[in-house]
PDB file of N, CA and C in Angstrom:
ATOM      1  N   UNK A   1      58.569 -21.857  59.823  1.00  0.00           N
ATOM      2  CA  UNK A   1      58.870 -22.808  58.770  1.00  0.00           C
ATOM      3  C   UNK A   1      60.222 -22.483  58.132  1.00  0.00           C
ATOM      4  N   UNK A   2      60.293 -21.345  57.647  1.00  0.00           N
ATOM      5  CA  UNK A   2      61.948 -21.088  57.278  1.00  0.00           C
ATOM      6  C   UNK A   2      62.929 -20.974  58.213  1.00  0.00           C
ATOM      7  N   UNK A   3      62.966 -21.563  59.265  1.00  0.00           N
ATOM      8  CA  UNK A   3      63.859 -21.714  60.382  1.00  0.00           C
ATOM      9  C   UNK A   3      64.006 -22.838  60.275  1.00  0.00           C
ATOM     10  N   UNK A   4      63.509 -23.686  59.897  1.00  0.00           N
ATOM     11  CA  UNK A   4      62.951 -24.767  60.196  1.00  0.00           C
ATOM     12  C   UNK A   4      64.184 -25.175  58.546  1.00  0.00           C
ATOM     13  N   UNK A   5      63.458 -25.117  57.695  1.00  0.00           N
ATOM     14  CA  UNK A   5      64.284 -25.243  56.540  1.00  0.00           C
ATOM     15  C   UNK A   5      65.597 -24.898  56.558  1.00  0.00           C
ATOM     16  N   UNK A   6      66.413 -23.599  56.778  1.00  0.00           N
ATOM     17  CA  UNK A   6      67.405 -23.349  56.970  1.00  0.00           C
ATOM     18  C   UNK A   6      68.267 -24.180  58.029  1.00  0.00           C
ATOM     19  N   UNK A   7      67.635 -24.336  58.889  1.00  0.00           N
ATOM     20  CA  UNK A   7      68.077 -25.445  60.237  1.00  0.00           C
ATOM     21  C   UNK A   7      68.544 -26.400  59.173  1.00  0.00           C
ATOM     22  N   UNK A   8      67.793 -27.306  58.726  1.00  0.00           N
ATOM     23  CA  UNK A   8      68.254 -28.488  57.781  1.00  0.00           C
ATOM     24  C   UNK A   8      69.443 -28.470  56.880  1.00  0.00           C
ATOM     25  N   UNK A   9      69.412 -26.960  55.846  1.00  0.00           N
ATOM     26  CA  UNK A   9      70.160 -26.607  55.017  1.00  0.00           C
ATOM     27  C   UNK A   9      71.686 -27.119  55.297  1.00  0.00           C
ATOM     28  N   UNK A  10      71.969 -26.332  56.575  1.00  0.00           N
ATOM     29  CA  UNK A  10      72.823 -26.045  57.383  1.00  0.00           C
ATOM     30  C   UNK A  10      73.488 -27.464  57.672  1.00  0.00           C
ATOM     31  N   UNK A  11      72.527 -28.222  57.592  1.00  0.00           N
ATOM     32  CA  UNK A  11      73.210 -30.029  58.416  1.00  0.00           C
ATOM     33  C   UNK A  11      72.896 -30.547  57.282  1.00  0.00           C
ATOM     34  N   UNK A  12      73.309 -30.108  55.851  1.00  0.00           N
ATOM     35  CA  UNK A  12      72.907 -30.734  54.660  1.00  0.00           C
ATOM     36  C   UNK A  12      71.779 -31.422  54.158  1.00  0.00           C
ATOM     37  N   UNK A  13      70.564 -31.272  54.520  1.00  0.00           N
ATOM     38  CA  UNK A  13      69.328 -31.536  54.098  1.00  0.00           C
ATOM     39  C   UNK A  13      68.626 -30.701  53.212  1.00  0.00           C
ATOM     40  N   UNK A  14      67.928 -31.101  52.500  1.00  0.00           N
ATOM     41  CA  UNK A  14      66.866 -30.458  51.535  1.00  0.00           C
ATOM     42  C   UNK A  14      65.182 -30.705  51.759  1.00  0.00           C
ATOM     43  N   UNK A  15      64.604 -29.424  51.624  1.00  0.00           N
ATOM     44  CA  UNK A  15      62.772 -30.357  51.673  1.00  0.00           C
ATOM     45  C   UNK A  15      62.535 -30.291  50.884  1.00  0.00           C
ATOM     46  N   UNK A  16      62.049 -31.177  50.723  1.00  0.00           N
ATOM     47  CA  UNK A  16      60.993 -31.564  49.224  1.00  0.00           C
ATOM     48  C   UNK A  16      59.246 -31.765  49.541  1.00  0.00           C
ATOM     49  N   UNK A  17      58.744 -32.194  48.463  1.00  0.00           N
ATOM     50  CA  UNK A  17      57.291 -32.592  48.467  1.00  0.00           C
ATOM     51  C   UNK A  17      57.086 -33.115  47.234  1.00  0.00           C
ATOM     52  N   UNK A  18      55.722 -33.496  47.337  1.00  0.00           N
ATOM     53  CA  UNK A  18      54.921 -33.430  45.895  1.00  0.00           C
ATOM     54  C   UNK A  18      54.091 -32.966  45.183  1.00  0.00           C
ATOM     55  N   UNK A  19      54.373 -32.508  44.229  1.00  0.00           N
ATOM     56  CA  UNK A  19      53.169 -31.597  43.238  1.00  0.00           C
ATOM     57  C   UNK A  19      51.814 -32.513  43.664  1.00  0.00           C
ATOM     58  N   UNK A  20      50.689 -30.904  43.996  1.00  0.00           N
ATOM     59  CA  UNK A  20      49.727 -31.498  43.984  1.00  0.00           C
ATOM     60  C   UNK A  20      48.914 -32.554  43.244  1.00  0.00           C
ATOM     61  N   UNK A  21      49.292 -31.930  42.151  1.00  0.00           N
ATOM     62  CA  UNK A  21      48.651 -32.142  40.110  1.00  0.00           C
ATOM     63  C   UNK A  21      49.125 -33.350  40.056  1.00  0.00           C
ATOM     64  N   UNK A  22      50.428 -33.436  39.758  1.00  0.00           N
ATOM     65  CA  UNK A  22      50.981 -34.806  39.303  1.00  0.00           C
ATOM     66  C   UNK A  22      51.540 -36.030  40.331  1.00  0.00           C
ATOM     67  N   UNK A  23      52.089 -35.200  41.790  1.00  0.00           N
ATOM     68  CA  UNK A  23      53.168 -36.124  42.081  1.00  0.00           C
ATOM     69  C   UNK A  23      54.253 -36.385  42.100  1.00  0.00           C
ATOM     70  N   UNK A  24      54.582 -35.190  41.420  1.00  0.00           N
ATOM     71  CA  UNK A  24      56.293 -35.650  41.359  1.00  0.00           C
ATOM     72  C   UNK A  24      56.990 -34.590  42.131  1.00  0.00           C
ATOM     73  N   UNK A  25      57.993 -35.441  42.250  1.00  0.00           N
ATOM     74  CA  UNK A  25      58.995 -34.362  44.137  1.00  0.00           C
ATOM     75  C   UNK A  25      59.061 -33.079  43.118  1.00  0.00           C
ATOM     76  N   UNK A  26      59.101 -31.686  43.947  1.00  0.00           N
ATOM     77  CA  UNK A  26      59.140 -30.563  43.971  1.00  0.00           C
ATOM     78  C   UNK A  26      60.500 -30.369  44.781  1.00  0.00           C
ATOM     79  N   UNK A  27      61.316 -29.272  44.940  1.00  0.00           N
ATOM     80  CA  UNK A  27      62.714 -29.122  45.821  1.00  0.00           C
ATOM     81  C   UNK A  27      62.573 -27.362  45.624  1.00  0.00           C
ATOM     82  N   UNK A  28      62.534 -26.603  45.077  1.00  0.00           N
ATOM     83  CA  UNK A  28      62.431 -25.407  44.433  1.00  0.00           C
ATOM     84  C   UNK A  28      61.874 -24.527  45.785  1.00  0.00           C
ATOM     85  N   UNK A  29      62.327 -23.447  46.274  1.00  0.00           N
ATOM     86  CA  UNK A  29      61.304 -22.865  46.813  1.00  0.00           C
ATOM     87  C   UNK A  29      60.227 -22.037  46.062  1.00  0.00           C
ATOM     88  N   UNK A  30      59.973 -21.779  45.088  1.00  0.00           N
ATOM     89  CA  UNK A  30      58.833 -21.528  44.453  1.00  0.00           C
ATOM     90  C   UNK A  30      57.757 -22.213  44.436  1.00  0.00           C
ATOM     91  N   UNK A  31      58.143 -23.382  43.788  1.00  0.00           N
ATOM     92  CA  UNK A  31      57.522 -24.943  43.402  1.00  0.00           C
ATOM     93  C   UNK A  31      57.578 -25.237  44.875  1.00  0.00           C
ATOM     94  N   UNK A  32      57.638 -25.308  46.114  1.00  0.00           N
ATOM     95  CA  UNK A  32      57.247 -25.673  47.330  1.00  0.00           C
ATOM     96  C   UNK A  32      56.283 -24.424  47.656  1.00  0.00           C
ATOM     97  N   UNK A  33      56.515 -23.098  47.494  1.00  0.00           N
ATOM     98  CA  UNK A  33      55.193 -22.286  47.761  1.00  0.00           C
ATOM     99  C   UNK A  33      53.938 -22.526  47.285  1.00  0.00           C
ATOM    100  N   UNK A  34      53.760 -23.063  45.905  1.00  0.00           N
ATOM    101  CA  UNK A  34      52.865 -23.012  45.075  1.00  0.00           C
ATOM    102  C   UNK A  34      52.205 -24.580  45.443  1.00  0.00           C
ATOM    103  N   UNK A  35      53.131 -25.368  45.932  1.00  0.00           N
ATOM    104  CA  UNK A  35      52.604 -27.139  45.979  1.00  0.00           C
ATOM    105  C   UNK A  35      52.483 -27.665  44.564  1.00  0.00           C
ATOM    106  N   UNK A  36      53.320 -27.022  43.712  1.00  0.00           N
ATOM    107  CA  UNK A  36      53.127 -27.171  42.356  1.00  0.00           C
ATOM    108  C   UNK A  36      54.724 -27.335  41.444  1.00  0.00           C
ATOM    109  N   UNK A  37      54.530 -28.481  40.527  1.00  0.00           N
ATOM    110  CA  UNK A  37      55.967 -28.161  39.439  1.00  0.00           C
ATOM    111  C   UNK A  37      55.865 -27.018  38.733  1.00  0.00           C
ATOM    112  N   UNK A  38      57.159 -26.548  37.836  1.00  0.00           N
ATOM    113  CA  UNK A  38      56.890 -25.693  36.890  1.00  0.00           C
ATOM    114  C   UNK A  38      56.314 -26.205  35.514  1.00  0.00           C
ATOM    115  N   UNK A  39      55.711 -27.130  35.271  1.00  0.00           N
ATOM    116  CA  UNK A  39      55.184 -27.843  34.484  1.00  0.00           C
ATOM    117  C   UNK A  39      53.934 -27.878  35.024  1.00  0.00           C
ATOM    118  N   UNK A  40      53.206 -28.156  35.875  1.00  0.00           N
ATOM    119  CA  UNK A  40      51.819 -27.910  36.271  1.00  0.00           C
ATOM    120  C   UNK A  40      51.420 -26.413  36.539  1.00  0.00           C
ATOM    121  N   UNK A  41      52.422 -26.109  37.044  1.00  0.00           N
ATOM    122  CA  UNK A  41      52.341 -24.474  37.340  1.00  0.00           C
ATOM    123  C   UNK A  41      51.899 -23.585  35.927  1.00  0.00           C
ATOM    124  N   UNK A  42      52.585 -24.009  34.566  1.00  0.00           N
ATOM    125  CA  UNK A  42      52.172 -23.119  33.414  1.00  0.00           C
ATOM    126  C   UNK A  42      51.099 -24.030  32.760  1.00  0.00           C
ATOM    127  N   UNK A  43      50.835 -25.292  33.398  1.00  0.00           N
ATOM    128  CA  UNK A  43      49.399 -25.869  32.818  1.00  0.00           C
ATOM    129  C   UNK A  43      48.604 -25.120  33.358  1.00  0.00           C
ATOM    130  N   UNK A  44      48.303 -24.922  34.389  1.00  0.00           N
ATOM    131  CA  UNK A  44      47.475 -24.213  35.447  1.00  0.00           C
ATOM    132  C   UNK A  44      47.195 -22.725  34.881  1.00  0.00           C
ATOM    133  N   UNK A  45      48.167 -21.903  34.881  1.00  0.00           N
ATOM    134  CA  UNK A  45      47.998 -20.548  34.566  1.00  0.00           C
ATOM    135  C   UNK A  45      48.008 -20.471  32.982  1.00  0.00           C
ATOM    136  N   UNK A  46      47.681 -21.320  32.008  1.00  0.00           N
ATOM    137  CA  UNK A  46      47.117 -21.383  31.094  1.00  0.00           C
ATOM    138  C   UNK A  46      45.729 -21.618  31.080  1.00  0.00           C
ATOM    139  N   UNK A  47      45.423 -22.487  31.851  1.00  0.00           N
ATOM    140  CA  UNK A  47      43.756 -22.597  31.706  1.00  0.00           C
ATOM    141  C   UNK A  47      42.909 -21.314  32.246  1.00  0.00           C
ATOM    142  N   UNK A  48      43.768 -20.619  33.146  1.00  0.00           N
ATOM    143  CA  UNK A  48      42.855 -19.551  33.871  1.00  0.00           C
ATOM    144  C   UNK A  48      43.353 -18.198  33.166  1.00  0.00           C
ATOM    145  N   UNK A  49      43.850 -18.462  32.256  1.00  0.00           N
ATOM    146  CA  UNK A  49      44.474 -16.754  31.731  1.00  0.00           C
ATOM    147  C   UNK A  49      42.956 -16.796  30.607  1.00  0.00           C
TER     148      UNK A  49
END
């Protein structure tokens, strides 16, 4: 998969997705590990702390 990404980088592309939670495009590699924004991400780890 990060071959895969970098391949793109390289020919000016970006991946994206969408937050599971909400829906809205993600670009971040964090926020693409998690399948999550940073806005759902500290909703999330608020309810479980």
């Amino acid at each position: 998969m990060r071959a895969a990404i970098e391949l793109l980088a390289d020919h000016g592309y970006a991946v994206s997705a969408r937050c599971i939670d909400c829906g809205h495009v993600i670009a971040t590699d964090s926020s693409l590990a998690r399948m999550r924004g940073p806005h759902c991400h500290a909703k999330a780890k608020a309810v479980t702390a």
